[in-house]
C-alpha atoms as a PDB file:
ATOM      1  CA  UNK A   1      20.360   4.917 -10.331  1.00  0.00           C
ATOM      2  CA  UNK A   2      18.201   2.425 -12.154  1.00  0.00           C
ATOM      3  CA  UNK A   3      15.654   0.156 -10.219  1.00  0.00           C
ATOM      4  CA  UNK A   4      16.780  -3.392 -10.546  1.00  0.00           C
ATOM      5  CA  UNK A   5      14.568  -5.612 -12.876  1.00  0.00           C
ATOM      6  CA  UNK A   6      14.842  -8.872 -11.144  1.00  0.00           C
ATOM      7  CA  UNK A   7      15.984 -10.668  -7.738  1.00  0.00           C
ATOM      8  CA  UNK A   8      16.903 -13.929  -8.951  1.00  0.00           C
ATOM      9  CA  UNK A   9      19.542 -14.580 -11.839  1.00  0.00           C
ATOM     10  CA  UNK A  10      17.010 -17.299 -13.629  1.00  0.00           C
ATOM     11  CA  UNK A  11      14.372 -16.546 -15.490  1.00  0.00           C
ATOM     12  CA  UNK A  12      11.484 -16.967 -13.115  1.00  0.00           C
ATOM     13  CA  UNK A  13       8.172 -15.372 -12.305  1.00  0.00           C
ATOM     14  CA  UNK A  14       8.391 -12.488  -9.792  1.00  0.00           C
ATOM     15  CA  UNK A  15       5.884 -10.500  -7.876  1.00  0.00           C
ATOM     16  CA  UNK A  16       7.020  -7.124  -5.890  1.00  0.00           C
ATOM     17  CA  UNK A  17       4.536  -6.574  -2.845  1.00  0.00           C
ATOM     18  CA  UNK A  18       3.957  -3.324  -0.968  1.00  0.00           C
ATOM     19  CA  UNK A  19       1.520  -1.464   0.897  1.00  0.00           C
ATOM     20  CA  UNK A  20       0.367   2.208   1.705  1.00  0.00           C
ATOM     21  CA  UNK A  21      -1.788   3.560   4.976  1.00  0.00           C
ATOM     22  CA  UNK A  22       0.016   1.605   7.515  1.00  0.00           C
ATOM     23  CA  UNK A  23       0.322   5.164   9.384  1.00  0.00           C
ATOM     24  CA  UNK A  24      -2.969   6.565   9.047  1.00  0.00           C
ATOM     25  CA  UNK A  25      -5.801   7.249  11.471  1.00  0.00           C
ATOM     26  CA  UNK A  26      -8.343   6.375   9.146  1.00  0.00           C
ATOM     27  CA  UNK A  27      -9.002   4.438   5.897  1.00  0.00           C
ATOM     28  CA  UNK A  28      -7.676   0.957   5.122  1.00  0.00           C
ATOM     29  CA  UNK A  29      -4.923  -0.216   4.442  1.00  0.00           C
ATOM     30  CA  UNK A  30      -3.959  -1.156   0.624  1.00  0.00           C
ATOM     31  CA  UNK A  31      -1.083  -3.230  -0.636  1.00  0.00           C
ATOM     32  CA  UNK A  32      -0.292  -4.113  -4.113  1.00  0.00           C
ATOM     33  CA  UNK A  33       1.369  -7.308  -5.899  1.00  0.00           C
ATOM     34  CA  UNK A  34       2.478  -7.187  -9.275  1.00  0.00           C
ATOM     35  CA  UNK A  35       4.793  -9.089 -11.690  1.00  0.00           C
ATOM     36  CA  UNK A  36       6.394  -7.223 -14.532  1.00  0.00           C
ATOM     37  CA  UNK A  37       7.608  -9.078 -17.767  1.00  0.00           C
ATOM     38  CA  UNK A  38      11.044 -10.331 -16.863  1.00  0.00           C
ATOM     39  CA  UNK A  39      14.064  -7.962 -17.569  1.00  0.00           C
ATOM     40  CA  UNK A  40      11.512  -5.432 -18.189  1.00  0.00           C
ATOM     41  CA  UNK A  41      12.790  -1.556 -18.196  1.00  0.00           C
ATOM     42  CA  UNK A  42      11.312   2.020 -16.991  1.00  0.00           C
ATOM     43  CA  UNK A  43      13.325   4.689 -15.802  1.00  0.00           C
ATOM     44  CA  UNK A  44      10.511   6.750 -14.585  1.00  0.00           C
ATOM     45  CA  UNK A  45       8.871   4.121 -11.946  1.00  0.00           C
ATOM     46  CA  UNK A  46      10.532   4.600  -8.632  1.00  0.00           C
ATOM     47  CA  UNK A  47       8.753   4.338  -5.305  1.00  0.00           C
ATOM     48  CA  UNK A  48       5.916   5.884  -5.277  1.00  0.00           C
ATOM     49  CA  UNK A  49       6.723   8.550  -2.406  1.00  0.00           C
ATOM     50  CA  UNK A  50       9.544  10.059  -4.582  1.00  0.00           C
ATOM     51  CA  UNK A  51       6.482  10.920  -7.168  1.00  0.00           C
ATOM     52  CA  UNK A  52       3.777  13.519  -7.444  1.00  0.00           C
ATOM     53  CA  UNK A  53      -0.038  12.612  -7.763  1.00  0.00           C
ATOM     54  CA  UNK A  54       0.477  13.219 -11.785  1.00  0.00           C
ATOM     55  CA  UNK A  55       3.352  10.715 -11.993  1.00  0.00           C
ATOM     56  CA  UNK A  56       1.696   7.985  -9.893  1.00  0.00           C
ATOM     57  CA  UNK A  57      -1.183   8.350 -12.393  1.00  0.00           C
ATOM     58  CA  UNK A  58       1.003   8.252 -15.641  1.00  0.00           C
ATOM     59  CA  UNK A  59       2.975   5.520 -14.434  1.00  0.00           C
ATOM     60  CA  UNK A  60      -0.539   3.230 -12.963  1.00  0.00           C
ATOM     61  CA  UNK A  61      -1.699   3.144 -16.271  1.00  0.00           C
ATOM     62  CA  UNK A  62       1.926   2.308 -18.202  1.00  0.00           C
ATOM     63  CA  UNK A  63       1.956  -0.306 -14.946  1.00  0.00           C
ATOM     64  CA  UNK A  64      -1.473  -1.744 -15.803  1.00  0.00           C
ATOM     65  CA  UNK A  65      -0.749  -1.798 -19.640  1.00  0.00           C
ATOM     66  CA  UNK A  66       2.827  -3.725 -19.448  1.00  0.00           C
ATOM     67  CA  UNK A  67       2.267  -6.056 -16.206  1.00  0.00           C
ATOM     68  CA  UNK A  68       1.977  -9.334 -17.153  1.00  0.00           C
ATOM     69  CA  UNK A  69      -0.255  -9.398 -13.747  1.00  0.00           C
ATOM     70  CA  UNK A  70      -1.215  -7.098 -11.215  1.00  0.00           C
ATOM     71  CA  UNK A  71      -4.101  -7.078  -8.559  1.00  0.00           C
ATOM     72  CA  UNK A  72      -4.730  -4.617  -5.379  1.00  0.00           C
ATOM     73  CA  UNK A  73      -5.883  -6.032  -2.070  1.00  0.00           C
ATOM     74  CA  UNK A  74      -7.028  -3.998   1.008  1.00  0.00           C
ATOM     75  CA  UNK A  75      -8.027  -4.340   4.699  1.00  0.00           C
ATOM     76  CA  UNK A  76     -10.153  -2.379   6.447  1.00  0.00           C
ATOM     77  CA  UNK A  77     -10.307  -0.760   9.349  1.00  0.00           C
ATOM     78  CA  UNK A  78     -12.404  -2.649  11.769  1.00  0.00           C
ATOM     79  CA  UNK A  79     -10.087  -5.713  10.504  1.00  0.00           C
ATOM     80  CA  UNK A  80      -6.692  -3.365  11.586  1.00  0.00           C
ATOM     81  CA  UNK A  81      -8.373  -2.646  14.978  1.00  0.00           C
ATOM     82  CA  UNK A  82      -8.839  -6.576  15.375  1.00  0.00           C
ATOM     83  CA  UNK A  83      -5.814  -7.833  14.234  1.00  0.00           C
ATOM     84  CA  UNK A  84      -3.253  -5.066  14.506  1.00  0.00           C
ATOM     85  CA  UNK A  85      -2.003  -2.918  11.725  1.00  0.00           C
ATOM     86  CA  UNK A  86       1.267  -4.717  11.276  1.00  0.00           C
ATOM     87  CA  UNK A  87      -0.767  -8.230  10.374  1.00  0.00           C
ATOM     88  CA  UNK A  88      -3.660  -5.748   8.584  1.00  0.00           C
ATOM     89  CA  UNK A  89      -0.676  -4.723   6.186  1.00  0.00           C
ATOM     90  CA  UNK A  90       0.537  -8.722   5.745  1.00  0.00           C
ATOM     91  CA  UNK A  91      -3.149  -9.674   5.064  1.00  0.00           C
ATOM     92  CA  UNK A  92      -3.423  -6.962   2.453  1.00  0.00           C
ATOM     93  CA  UNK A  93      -0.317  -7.960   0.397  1.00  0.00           C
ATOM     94  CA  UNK A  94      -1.845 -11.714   0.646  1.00  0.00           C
ATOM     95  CA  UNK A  95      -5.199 -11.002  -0.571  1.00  0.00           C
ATOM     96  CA  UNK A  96      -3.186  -9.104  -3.804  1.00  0.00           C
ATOM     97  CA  UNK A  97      -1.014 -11.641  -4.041  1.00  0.00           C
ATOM     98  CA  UNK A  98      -4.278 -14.668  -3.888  1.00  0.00           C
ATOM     99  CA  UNK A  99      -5.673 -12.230  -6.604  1.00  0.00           C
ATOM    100  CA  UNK A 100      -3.164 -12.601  -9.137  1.00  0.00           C
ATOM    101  CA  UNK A 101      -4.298 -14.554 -12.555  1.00  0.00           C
ATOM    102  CA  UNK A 102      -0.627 -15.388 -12.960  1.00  0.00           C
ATOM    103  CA  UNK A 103       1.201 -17.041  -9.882  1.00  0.00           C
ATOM    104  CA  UNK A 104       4.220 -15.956  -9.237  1.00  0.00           C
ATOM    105  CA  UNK A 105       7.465 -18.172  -8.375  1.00  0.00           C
ATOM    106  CA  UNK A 106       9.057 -15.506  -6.142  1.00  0.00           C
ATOM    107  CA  UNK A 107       7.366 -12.786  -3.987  1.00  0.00           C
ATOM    108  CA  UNK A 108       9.575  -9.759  -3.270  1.00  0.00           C
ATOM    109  CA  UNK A 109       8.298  -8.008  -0.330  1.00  0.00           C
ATOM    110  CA  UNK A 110       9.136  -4.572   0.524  1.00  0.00           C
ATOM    111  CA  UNK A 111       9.939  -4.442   4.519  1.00  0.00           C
ATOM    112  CA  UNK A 112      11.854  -7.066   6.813  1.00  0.00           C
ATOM    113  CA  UNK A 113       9.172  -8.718   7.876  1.00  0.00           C
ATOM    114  CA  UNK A 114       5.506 -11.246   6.184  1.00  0.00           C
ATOM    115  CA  UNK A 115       3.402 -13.205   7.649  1.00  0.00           C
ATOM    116  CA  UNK A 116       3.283 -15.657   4.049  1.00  0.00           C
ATOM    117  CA  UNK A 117      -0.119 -17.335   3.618  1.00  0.00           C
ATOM    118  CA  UNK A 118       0.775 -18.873   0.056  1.00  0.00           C
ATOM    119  CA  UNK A 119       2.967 -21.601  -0.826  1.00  0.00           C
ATOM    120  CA  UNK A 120       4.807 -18.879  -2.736  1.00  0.00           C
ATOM    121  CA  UNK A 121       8.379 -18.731  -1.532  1.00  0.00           C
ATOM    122  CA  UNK A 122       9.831 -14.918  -0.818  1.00  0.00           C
ATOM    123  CA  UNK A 123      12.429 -12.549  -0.165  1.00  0.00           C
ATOM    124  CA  UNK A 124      11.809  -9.275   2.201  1.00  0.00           C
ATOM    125  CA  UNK A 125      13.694  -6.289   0.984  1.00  0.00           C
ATOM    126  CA  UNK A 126      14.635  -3.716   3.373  1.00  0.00           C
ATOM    127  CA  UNK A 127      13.819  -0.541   1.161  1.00  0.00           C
ATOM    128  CA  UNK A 128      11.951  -2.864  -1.894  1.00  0.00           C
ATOM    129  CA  UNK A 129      10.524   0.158  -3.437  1.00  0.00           C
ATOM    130  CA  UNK A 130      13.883   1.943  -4.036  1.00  0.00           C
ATOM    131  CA  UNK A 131      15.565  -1.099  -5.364  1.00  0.00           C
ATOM    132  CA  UNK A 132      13.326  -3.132  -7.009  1.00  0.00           C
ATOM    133  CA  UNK A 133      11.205  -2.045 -10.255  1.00  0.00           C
ATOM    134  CA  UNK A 134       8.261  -4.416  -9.622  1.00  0.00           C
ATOM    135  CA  UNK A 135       8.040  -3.510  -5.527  1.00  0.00           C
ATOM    136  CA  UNK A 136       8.240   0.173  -7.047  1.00  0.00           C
ATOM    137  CA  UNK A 137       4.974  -0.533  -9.381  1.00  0.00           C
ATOM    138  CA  UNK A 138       3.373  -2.099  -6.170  1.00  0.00           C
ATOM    139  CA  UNK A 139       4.065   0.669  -3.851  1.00  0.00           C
ATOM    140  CA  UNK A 140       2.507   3.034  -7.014  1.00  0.00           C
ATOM    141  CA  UNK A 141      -0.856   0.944  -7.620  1.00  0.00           C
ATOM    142  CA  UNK A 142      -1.198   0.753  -3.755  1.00  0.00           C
ATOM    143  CA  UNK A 143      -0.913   4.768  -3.196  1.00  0.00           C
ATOM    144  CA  UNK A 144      -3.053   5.982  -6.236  1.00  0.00           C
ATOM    145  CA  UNK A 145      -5.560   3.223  -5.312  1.00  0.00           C
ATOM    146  CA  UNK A 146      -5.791   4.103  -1.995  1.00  0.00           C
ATOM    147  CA  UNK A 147      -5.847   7.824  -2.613  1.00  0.00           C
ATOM    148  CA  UNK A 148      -8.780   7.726  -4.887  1.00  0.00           C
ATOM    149  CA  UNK A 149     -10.743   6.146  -2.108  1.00  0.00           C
ATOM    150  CA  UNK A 150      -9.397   8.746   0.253  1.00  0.00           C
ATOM    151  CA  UNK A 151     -10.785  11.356  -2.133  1.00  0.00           C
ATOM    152  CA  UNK A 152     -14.019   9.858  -2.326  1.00  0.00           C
ATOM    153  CA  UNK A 153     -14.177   9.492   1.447  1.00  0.00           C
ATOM    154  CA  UNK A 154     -13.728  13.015   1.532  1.00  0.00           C
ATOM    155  CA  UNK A 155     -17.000  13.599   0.376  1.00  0.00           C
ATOM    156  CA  UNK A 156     -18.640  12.374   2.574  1.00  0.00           C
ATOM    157  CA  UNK A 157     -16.742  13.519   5.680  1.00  0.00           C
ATOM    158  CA  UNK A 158     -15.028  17.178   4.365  1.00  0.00           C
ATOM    159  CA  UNK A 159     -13.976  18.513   7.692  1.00  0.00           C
ATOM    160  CA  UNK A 160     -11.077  16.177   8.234  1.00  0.00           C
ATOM    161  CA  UNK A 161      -9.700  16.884   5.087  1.00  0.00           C
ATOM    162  CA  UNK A 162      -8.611  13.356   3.574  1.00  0.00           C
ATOM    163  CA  UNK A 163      -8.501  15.064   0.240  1.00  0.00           C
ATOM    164  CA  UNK A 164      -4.740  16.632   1.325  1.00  0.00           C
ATOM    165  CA  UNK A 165      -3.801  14.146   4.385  1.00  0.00           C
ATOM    166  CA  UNK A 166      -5.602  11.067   2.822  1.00  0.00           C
ATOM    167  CA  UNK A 167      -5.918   9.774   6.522  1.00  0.00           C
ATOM    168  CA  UNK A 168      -2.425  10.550   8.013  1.00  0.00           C
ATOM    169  CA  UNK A 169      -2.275  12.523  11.328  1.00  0.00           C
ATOM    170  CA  UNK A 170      -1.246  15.946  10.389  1.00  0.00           C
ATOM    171  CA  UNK A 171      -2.163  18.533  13.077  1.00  0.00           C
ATOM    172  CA  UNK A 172      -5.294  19.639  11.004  1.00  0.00           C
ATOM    173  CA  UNK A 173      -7.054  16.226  11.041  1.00  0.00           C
ATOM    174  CA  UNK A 174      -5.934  15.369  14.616  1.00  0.00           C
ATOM    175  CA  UNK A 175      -7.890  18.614  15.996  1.00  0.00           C
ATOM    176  CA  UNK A 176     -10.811  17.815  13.467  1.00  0.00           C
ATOM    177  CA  UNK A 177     -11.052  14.721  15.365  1.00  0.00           C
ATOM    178  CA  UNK A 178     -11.127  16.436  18.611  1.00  0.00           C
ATOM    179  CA  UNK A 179     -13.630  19.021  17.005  1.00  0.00           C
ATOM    180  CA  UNK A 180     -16.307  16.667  15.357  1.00  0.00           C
ATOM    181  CA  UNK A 181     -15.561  12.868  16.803  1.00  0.00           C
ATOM    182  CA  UNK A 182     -14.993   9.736  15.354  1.00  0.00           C
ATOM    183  CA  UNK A 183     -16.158   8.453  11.608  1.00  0.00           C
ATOM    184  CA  UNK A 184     -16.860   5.118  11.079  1.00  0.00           C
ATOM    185  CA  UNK A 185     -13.700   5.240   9.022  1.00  0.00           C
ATOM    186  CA  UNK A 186     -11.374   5.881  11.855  1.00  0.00           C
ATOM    187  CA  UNK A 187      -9.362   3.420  13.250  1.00  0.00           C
ATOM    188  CA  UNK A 188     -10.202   3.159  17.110  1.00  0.00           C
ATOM    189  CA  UNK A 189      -6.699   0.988  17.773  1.00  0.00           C
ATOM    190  CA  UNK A 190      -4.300   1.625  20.581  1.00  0.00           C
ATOM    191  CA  UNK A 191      -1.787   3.780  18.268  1.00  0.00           C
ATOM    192  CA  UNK A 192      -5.023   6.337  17.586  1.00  0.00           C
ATOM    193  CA  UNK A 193      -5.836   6.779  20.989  1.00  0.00           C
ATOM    194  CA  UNK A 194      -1.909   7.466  22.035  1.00  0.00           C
ATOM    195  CA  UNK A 195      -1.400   9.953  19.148  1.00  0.00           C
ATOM    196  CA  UNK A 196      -4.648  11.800  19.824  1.00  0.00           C
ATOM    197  CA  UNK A 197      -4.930  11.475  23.608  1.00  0.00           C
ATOM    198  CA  UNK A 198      -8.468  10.568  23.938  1.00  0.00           C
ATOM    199  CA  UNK A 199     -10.802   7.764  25.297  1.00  0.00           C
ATOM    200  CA  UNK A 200     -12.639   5.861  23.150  1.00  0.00           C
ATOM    201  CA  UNK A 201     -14.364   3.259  25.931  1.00  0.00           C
END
Protein backbone atom coordinates (compact mmCIF):
# COMPACT_ATOMS: atom_id res chain seq x y z
CA UNK A 1 0.00 0.00 0.00
CA UNK A 2 1.24 3.42 -0.98
CA UNK A 3 2.31 6.04 1.73
CA UNK A 4 -0.08 8.91 1.57
CA UNK A 5 1.40 12.20 0.08
CA UNK A 6 -0.44 14.72 2.07
CA UNK A 7 -2.75 15.27 5.31
CA UNK A 8 -4.69 18.13 4.30
CA UNK A 9 -6.85 18.31 0.98
CA UNK A 10 -5.37 22.06 0.14
CA UNK A 11 -2.38 22.72 -1.14
CA UNK A 12 -0.34 23.70 1.87
CA UNK A 13 3.15 23.32 3.22
CA UNK A 14 3.69 20.13 5.27
CA UNK A 15 6.43 18.87 7.47
CA UNK A 16 6.44 15.00 8.74
CA UNK A 17 8.39 14.82 12.19
CA UNK A 18 9.91 11.71 13.76
CA UNK A 19 12.54 10.56 15.90
CA UNK A 20 14.92 7.49 16.53
CA UNK A 21 16.87 6.42 20.03
CA UNK A 22 14.04 7.03 22.29
CA UNK A 23 14.88 3.32 23.62
CA UNK A 24 18.47 3.32 23.88
CA UNK A 25 20.89 3.27 26.80
CA UNK A 26 23.21 5.46 25.23
CA UNK A 27 23.56 8.10 22.47
CA UNK A 28 21.10 10.93 21.81
CA UNK A 29 18.26 11.11 20.66
CA UNK A 30 17.65 12.35 16.86
CA UNK A 31 14.43 13.42 15.22
CA UNK A 32 13.94 14.61 11.78
CA UNK A 33 11.45 17.25 10.04
CA UNK A 34 11.06 17.39 6.51
CA UNK A 35 8.61 18.74 3.87
CA UNK A 36 8.39 17.01 0.54
CA UNK A 37 7.09 18.88 -2.65
CA UNK A 38 3.34 18.57 -2.42
CA UNK A 39 1.69 15.44 -4.07
CA UNK A 40 5.11 14.21 -4.37
CA UNK A 41 5.52 10.22 -5.12
CA UNK A 42 8.09 7.28 -4.03
CA UNK A 43 7.15 3.88 -3.65
CA UNK A 44 10.31 2.81 -2.07
CA UNK A 45 10.29 5.28 1.16
CA UNK A 46 8.44 3.59 3.93
CA UNK A 47 9.39 3.83 7.58
CA UNK A 48 12.56 3.47 8.08
CA UNK A 49 12.43 0.19 10.36
CA UNK A 50 10.86 -1.80 7.44
CA UNK A 51 14.39 -0.94 5.54
CA UNK A 52 17.91 -2.25 5.60
CA UNK A 53 21.04 0.04 6.27
CA UNK A 54 21.48 0.09 2.19
CA UNK A 55 17.92 1.34 1.62
CA UNK A 56 17.97 4.02 4.34
CA UNK A 57 21.12 5.25 2.55
CA UNK A 58 19.65 5.16 -1.08
CA UNK A 59 16.58 6.68 -0.05
CA UNK A 60 18.58 9.77 2.44
CA UNK A 61 20.14 10.92 -0.48
CA UNK A 62 16.85 10.72 -3.08
CA UNK A 63 15.24 12.45 0.36
CA UNK A 64 17.89 15.19 0.48
CA UNK A 65 17.85 15.72 -3.39
CA UNK A 66 13.82 16.11 -3.80
CA UNK A 67 12.85 17.80 -0.27
CA UNK A 68 11.95 21.07 -0.74
CA UNK A 69 13.38 21.29 3.07
CA UNK A 70 14.75 19.06 5.47
CA UNK A 71 16.91 19.59 8.70
CA UNK A 72 17.94 16.96 11.63
CA UNK A 73 17.87 18.02 15.26
CA UNK A 74 19.20 16.00 18.26
CA UNK A 75 19.36 15.95 22.10
CA UNK A 76 21.77 14.61 24.05
CA UNK A 77 22.08 12.63 26.70
CA UNK A 78 22.81 14.65 29.74
CA UNK A 79 19.70 16.82 28.34
CA UNK A 80 17.41 13.22 28.34
CA UNK A 81 18.65 12.53 31.92
CA UNK A 82 17.42 16.19 32.86
CA UNK A 83 14.38 16.44 31.21
CA UNK A 84 13.14 12.93 30.57
CA UNK A 85 13.34 11.06 27.34
CA UNK A 86 9.75 11.57 26.37
CA UNK A 87 10.32 15.69 26.37
CA UNK A 88 14.21 14.86 25.02
CA UNK A 89 12.34 13.29 21.89
CA UNK A 90 9.71 16.56 21.65
CA UNK A 91 12.76 18.92 21.95
CA UNK A 92 14.53 17.07 19.18
CA UNK A 93 11.67 17.23 16.59
CA UNK A 94 11.49 21.16 17.61
CA UNK A 95 15.00 21.99 17.12
CA UNK A 96 14.49 20.16 13.32
CA UNK A 97 11.55 21.70 12.89
CA UNK A 98 13.25 25.63 14.13
CA UNK A 99 15.93 24.46 11.54
CA UNK A 100 13.94 24.37 8.56
CA UNK A 101 14.75 27.23 5.74
CA UNK A 102 11.17 26.71 4.61
CA UNK A 103 8.35 26.94 7.36
CA UNK A 104 5.96 24.71 7.16
CA UNK A 105 2.01 25.35 7.51
CA UNK A 106 1.28 21.91 8.99
CA UNK A 107 3.53 19.64 11.15
CA UNK A 108 2.64 15.93 10.99
CA UNK A 109 4.01 14.24 13.92
CA UNK A 110 4.50 10.64 14.16
CA UNK A 111 3.16 9.44 17.82
CA UNK A 112 0.01 10.67 19.90
CA UNK A 113 1.58 12.95 21.73
CA UNK A 114 4.15 16.93 21.23
CA UNK A 115 5.01 19.20 23.35
CA UNK A 116 4.73 22.18 20.18
CA UNK A 117 7.19 25.05 20.74
CA UNK A 118 6.35 26.81 17.27
CA UNK A 119 3.43 28.65 16.23
CA UNK A 120 3.18 25.87 13.65
CA UNK A 121 -0.17 24.18 13.98
CA UNK A 122 -0.07 20.04 13.89
CA UNK A 123 -1.56 16.80 13.66
CA UNK A 124 -0.08 13.59 15.71
CA UNK A 125 -0.37 10.42 13.76
CA UNK A 126 -0.58 7.27 15.55
CA UNK A 127 1.79 5.12 13.24
CA UNK A 128 3.05 8.52 10.98
CA UNK A 129 5.80 6.61 9.46
CA UNK A 130 3.60 3.86 7.91
CA UNK A 131 1.08 6.26 6.59
CA UNK A 132 2.55 9.26 5.75
CA UNK A 133 5.43 9.69 2.97
CA UNK A 134 7.03 12.81 4.53
CA UNK A 135 6.91 11.26 8.44
CA UNK A 136 8.46 8.14 6.50
CA UNK A 137 11.51 10.45 5.07
CA UNK A 138 11.79 11.83 8.72
CA UNK A 139 11.89 8.61 10.49
CA UNK A 140 14.77 7.66 7.51
CA UNK A 141 17.06 10.92 7.94
CA UNK A 142 16.65 10.46 11.77
CA UNK A 143 17.92 6.60 11.79
CA UNK A 144 20.84 6.88 9.20
CA UNK A 145 21.83 10.13 10.98
CA UNK A 146 21.84 8.77 14.14
CA UNK A 147 23.49 5.53 13.13
CA UNK A 148 26.47 7.15 11.61
CA UNK A 149 27.14 8.76 14.93
CA UNK A 150 26.59 5.44 16.60
CA UNK A 151 29.28 4.05 14.32
CA UNK A 152 31.62 6.65 15.04
CA UNK A 153 30.99 6.30 18.77
CA UNK A 154 31.99 2.91 18.34
CA UNK A 155 35.36 3.82 17.91
CA UNK A 156 35.98 5.11 20.55
CA UNK A 157 34.22 2.76 22.98
CA UNK A 158 34.37 -0.94 20.90
CA UNK A 159 33.40 -3.20 23.72
CA UNK A 160 29.77 -2.25 23.85
CA UNK A 161 29.33 -2.79 20.41
CA UNK A 162 27.18 0.31 19.10
CA UNK A 163 28.32 -0.62 15.66
CA UNK A 164 25.38 -3.65 15.66
CA UNK A 165 23.03 -2.34 18.69
CA UNK A 166 23.68 1.43 17.95
CA UNK A 167 22.83 1.99 21.75
CA UNK A 168 19.75 -0.29 22.30
CA UNK A 169 19.86 -2.79 25.24
CA UNK A 170 20.46 -6.10 23.70
CA UNK A 171 21.88 -8.63 26.21
CA UNK A 172 25.49 -8.08 24.80
CA UNK A 173 25.70 -4.33 25.63
CA UNK A 174 23.75 -4.67 28.93
CA UNK A 175 26.59 -7.16 30.34
CA UNK A 176 29.32 -4.86 28.65
CA UNK A 177 27.98 -2.34 30.90
CA UNK A 178 28.20 -4.50 33.86
CA UNK A 179 31.76 -5.61 32.58
CA UNK A 180 33.49 -2.16 31.87
CA UNK A 181 31.06 0.73 33.54
CA UNK A 182 29.52 3.65 32.37
CA UNK A 183 30.68 5.98 29.16
CA UNK A 184 30.06 9.37 29.20
CA UNK A 185 27.60 8.50 26.47
CA UNK A 186 25.30 6.50 28.60
CA UNK A 187 22.26 7.72 29.77
CA UNK A 188 22.28 7.51 33.73
CA UNK A 189 18.14 8.06 33.82
CA UNK A 190 15.77 6.04 35.91
CA UNK A 191 14.76 3.61 32.85
CA UNK A 192 18.81 2.62 32.63
CA UNK A 193 19.16 1.85 36.06
CA UNK A 194 15.72 -0.43 36.09
CA UNK A 195 16.74 -2.31 32.90
CA UNK A 196 20.30 -2.92 34.08
CA UNK A 197 19.80 -3.26 37.84
CA UNK A 198 22.56 -1.20 39.07
CA UNK A 199 23.31 1.94 41.25
CA UNK A 200 24.56 4.77 39.81
CA UNK A 201 24.60 7.23 43.19
Amino acid sequence: MSLKSHYSEEKIIECGCDEVGRGCIAGPVFAAAVILPYDYRNEEINDSKQLTAIQRGKMREIIERDAVAWAVGQVSEQEIDKINILNASFLAMNRAIQQLNTKPQLLLIDGNRFKNQTDIPYKTVVKGDATFLSIAAASILAKCYRDELMEKLHLEYPQYGWNQNKGYPTPAHQEAVLKFGLTPYHRRSFQLKRQLRLEFD
